[in-house]
PDB file of N, CA and C in Angstrom:
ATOM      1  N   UNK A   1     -87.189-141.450   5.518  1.00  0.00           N
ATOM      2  CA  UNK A   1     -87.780-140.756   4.398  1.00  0.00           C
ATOM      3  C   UNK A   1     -86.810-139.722   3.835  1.00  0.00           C
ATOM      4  N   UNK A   2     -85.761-139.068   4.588  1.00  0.00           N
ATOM      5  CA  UNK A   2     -84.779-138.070   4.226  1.00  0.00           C
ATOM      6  C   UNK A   2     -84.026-138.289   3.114  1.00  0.00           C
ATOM      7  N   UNK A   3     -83.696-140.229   3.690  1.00  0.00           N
ATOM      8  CA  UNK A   3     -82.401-140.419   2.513  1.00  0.00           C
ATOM      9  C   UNK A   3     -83.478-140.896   1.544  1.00  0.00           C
ATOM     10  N   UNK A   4     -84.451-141.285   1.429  1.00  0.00           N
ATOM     11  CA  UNK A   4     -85.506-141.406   0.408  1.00  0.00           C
ATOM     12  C   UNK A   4     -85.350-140.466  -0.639  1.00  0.00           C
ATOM     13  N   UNK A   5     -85.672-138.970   0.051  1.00  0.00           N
ATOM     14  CA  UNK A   5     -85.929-138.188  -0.888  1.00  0.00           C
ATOM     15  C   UNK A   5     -84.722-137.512  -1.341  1.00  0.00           C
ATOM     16  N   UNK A   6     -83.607-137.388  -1.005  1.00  0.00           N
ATOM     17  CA  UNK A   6     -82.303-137.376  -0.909  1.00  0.00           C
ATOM     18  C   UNK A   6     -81.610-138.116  -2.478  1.00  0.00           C
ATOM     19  N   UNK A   7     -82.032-139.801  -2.409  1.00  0.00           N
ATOM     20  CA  UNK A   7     -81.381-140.800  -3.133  1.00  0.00           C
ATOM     21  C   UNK A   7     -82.823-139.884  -4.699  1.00  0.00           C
ATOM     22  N   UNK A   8     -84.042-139.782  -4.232  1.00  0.00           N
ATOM     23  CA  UNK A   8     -84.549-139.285  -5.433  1.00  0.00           C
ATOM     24  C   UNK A   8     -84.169-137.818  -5.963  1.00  0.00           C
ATOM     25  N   UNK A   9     -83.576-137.040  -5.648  1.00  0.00           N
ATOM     26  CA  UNK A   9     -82.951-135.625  -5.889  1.00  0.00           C
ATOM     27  C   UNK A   9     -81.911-136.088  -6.377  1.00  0.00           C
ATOM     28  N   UNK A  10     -80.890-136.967  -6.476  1.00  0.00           N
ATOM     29  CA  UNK A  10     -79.894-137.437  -7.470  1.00  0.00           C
ATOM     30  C   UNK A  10     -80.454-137.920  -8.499  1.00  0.00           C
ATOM     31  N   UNK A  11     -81.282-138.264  -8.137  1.00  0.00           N
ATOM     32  CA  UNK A  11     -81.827-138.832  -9.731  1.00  0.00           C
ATOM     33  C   UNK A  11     -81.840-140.537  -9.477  1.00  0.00           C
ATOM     34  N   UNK A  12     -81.961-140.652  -8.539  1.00  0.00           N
ATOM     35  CA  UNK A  12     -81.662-142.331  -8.164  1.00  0.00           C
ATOM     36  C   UNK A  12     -82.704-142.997  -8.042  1.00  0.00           C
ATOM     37  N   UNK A  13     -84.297-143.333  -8.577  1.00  0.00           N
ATOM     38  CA  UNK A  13     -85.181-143.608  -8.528  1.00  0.00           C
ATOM     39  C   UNK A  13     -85.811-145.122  -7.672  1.00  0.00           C
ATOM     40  N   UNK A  14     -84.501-145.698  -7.828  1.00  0.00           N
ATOM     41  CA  UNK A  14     -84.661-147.261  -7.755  1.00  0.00           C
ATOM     42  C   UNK A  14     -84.080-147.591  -5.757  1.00  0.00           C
ATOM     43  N   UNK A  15     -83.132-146.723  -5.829  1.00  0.00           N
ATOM     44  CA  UNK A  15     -82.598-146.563  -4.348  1.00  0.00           C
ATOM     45  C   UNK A  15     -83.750-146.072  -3.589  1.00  0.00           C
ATOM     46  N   UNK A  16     -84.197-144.557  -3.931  1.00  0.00           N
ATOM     47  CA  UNK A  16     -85.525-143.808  -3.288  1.00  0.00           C
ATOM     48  C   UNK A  16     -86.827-144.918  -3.109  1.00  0.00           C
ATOM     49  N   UNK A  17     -87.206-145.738  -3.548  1.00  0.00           N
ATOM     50  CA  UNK A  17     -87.866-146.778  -3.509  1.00  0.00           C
ATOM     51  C   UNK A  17     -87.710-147.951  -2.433  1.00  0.00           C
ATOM     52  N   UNK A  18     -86.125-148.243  -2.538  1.00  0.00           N
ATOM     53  CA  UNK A  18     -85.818-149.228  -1.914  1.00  0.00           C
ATOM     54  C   UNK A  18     -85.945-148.924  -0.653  1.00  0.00           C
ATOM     55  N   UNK A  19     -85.486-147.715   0.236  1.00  0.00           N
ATOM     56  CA  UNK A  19     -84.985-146.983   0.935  1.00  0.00           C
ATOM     57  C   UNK A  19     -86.295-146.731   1.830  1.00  0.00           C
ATOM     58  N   UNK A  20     -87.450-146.094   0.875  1.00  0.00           N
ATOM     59  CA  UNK A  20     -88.687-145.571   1.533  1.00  0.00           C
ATOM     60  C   UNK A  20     -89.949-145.608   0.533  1.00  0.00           C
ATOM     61  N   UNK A  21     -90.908-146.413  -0.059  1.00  0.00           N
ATOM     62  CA  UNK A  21     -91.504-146.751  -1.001  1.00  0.00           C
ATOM     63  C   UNK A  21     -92.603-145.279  -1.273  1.00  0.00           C
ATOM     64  N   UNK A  22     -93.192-145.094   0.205  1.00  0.00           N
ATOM     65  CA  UNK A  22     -93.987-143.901  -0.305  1.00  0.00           C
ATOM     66  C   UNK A  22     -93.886-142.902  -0.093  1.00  0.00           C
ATOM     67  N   UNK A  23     -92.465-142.560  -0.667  1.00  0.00           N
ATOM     68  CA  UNK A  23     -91.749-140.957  -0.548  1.00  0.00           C
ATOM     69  C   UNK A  23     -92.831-140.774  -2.358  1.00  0.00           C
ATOM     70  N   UNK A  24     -92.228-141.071  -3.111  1.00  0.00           N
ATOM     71  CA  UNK A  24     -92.705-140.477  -4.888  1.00  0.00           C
ATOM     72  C   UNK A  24     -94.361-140.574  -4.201  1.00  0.00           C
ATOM     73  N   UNK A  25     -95.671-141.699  -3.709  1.00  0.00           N
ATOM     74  CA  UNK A  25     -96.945-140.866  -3.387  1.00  0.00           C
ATOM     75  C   UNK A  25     -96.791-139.873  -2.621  1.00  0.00           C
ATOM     76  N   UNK A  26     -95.934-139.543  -1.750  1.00  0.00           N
ATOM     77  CA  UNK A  26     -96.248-138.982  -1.207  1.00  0.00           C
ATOM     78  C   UNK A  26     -96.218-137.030  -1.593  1.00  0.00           C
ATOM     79  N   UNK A  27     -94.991-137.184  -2.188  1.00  0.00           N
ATOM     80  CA  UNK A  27     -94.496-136.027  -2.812  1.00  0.00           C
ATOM     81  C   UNK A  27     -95.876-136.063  -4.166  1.00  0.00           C
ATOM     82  N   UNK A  28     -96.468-136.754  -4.780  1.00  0.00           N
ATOM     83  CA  UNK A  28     -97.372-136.727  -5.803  1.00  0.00           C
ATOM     84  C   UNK A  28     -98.479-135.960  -4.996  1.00  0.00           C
ATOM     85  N   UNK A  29     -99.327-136.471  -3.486  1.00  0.00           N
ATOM     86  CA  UNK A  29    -100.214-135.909  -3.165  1.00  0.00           C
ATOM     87  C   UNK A  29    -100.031-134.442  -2.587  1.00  0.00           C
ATOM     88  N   UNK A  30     -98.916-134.193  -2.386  1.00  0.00           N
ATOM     89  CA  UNK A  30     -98.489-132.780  -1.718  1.00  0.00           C
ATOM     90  C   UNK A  30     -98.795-131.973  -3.157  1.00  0.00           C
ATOM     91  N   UNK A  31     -97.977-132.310  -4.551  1.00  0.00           N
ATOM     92  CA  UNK A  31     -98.236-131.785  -5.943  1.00  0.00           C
ATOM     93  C   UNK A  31     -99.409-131.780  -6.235  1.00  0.00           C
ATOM     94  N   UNK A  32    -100.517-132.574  -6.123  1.00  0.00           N
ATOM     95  CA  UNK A  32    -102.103-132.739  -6.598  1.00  0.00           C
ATOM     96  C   UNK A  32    -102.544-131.725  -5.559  1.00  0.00           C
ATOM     97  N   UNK A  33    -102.244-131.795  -3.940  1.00  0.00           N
ATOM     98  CA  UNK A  33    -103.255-131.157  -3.276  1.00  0.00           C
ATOM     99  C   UNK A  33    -102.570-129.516  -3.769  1.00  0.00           C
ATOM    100  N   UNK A  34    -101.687-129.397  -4.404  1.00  0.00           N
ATOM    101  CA  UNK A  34    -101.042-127.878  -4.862  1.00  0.00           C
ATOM    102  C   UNK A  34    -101.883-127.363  -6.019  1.00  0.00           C
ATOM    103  N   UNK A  35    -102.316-128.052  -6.765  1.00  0.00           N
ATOM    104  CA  UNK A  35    -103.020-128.118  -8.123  1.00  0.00           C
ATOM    105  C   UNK A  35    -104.339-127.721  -7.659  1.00  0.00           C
ATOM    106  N   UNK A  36    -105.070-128.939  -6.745  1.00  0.00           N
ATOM    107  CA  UNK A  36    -106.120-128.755  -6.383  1.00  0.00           C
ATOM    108  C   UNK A  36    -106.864-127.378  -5.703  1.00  0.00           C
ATOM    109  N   UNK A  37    -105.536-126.835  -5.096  1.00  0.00           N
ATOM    110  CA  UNK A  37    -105.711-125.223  -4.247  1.00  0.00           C
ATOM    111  C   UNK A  37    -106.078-124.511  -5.674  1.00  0.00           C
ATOM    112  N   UNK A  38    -105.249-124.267  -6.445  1.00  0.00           N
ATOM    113  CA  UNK A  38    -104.639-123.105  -7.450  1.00  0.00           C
ATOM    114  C   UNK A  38    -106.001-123.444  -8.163  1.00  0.00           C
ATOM    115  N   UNK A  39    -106.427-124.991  -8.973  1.00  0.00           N
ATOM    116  CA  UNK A  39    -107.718-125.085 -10.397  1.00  0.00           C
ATOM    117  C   UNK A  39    -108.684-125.438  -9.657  1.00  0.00           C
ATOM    118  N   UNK A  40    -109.091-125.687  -8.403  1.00  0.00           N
ATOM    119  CA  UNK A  40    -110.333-126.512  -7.612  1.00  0.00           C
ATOM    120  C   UNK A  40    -110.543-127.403  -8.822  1.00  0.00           C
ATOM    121  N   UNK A  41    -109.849-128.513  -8.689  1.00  0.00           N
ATOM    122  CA  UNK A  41    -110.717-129.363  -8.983  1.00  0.00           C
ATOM    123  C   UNK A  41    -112.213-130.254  -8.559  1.00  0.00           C
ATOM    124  N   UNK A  42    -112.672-130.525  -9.765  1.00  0.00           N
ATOM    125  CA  UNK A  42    -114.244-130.750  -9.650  1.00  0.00           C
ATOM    126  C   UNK A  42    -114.567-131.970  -8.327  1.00  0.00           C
ATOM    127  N   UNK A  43    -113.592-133.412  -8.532  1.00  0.00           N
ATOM    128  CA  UNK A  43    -113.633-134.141  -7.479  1.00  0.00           C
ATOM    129  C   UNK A  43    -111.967-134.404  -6.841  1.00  0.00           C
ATOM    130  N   UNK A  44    -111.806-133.226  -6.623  1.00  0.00           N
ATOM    131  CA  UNK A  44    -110.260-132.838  -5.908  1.00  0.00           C
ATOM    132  C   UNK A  44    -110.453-133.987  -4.723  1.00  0.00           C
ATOM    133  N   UNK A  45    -111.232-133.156  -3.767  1.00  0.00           N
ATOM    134  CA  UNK A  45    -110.934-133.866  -2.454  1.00  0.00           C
ATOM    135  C   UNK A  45    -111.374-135.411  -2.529  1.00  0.00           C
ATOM    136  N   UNK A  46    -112.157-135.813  -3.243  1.00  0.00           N
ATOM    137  CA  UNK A  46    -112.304-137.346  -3.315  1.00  0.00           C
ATOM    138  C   UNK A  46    -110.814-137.979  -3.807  1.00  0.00           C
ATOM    139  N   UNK A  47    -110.065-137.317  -4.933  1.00  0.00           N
ATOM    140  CA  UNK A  47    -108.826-137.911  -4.838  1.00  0.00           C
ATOM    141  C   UNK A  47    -108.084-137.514  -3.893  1.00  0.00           C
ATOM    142  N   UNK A  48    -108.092-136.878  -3.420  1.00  0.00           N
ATOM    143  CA  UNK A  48    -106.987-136.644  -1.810  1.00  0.00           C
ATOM    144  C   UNK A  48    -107.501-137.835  -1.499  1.00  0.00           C
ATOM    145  N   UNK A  49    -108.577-137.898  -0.933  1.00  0.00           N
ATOM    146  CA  UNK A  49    -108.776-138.933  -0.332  1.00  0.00           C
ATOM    147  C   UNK A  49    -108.256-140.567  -0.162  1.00  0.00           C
ATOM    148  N   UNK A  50    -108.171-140.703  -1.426  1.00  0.00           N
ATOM    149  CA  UNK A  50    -108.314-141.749  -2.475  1.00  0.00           C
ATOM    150  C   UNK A  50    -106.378-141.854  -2.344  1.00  0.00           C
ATOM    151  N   UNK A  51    -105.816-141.383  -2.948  1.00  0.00           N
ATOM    152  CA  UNK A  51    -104.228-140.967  -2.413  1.00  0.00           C
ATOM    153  C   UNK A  51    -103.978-141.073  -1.196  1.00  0.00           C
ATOM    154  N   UNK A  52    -104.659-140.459  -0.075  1.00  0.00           N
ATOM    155  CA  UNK A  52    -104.174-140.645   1.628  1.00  0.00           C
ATOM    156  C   UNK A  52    -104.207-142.227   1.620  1.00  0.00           C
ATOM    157  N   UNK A  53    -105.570-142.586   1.685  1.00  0.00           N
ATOM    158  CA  UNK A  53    -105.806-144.091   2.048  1.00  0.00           C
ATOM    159  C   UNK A  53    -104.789-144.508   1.349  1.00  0.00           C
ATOM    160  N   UNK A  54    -104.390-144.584  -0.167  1.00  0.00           N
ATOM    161  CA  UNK A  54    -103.393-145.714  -1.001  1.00  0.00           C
ATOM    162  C   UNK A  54    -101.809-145.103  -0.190  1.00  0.00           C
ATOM    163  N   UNK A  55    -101.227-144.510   0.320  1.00  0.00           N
ATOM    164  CA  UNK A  55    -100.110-143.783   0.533  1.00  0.00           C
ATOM    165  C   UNK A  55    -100.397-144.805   2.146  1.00  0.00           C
ATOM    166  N   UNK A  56    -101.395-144.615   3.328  1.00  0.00           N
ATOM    167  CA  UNK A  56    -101.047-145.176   4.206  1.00  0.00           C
ATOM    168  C   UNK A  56    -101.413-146.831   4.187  1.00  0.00           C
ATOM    169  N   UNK A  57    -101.754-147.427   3.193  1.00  0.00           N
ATOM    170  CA  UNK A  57    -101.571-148.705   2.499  1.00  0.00           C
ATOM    171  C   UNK A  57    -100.185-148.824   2.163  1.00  0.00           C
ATOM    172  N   UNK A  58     -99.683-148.619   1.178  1.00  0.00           N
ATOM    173  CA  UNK A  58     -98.024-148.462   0.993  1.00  0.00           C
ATOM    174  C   UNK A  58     -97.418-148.491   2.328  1.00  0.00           C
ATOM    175  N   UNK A  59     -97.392-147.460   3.348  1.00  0.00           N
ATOM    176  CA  UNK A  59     -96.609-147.138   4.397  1.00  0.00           C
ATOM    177  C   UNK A  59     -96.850-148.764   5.462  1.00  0.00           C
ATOM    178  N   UNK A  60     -98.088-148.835   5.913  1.00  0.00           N
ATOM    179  CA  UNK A  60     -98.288-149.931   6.109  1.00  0.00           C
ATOM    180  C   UNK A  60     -97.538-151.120   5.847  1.00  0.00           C
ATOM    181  N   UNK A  61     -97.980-151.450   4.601  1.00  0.00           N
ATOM    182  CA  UNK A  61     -97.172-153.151   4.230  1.00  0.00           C
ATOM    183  C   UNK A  61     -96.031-152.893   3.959  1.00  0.00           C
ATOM    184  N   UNK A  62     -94.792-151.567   3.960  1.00  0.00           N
ATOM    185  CA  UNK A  62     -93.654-151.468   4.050  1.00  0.00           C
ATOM    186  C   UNK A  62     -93.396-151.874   5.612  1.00  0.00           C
ATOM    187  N   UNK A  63     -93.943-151.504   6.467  1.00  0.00           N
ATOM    188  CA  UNK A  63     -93.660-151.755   7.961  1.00  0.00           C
ATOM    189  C   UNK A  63     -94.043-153.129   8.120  1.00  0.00           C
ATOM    190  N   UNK A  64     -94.491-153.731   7.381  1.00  0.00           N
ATOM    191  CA  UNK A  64     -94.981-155.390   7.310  1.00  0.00           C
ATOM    192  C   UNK A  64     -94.144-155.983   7.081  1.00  0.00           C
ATOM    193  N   UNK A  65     -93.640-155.599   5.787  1.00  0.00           N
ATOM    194  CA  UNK A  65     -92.202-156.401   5.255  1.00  0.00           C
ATOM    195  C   UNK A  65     -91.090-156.375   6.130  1.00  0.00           C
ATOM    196  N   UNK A  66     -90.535-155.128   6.716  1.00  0.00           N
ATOM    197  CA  UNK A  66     -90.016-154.708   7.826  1.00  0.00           C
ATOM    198  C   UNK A  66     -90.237-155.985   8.954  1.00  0.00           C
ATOM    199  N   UNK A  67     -91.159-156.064   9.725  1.00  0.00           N
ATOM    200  CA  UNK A  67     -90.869-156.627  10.493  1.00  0.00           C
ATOM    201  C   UNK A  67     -90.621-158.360   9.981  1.00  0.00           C
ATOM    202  N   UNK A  68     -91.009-158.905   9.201  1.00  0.00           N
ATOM    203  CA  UNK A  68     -91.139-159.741   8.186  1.00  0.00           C
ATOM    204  C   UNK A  68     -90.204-160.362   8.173  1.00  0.00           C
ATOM    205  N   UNK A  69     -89.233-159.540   7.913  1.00  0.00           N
ATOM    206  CA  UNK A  69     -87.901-159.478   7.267  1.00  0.00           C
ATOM    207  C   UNK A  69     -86.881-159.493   8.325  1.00  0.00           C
ATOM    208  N   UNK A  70     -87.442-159.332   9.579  1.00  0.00           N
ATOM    209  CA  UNK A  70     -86.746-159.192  10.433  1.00  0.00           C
ATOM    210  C   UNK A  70     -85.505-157.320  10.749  1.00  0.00           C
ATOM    211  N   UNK A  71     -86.372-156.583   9.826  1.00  0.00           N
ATOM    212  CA  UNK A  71     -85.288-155.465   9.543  1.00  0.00           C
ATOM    213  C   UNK A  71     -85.667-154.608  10.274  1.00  0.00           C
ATOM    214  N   UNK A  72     -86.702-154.923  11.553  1.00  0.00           N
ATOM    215  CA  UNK A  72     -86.890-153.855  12.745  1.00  0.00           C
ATOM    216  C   UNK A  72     -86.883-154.551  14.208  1.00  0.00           C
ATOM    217  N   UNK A  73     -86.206-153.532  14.942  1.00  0.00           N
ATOM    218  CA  UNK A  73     -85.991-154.610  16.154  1.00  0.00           C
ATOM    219  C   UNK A  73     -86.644-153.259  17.179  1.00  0.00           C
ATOM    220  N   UNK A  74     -86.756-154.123  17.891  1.00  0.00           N
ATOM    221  CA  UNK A  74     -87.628-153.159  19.279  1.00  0.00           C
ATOM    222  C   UNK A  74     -86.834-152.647  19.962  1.00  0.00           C
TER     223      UNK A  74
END
């Protein structure tokens, strides 16, 4: 996730992706749950929610492809 967010601080959008898919949700729900502190939003925590689950979906079928792919070894 380092060089994830690393390759996205250059400005490299397409690498940060390749690299680690749910670095950008993830950095989005850290920004929403920042928002959500400061304006309470009305159904804030239902989208946290809603974001966690889709973020450990992402993380998930990246570790799918991964093994898939043969690009993790024990």
């Amino acid at each position: 996730m380092q060089r994830s967010a690393v390759a996205l601080l250059k400005g490299n959008i397409l690498a940060s992706l390749q690299l680690y898919p749910a670095t950008i949700p993830i950095l989005a729900l850290f920004l929403y749950i920042g928002l959500h502190l400061i304006y309470k939003f009305e159904h804030g925590a239902t989208v946290i929610k809603y974001l966690y689950a889709g973020i450990a979906i992402v993380i998930t079928l990246f570790y799918i492809y991964k093994i898939v792919n043969h690009k993790i070894t024990a």
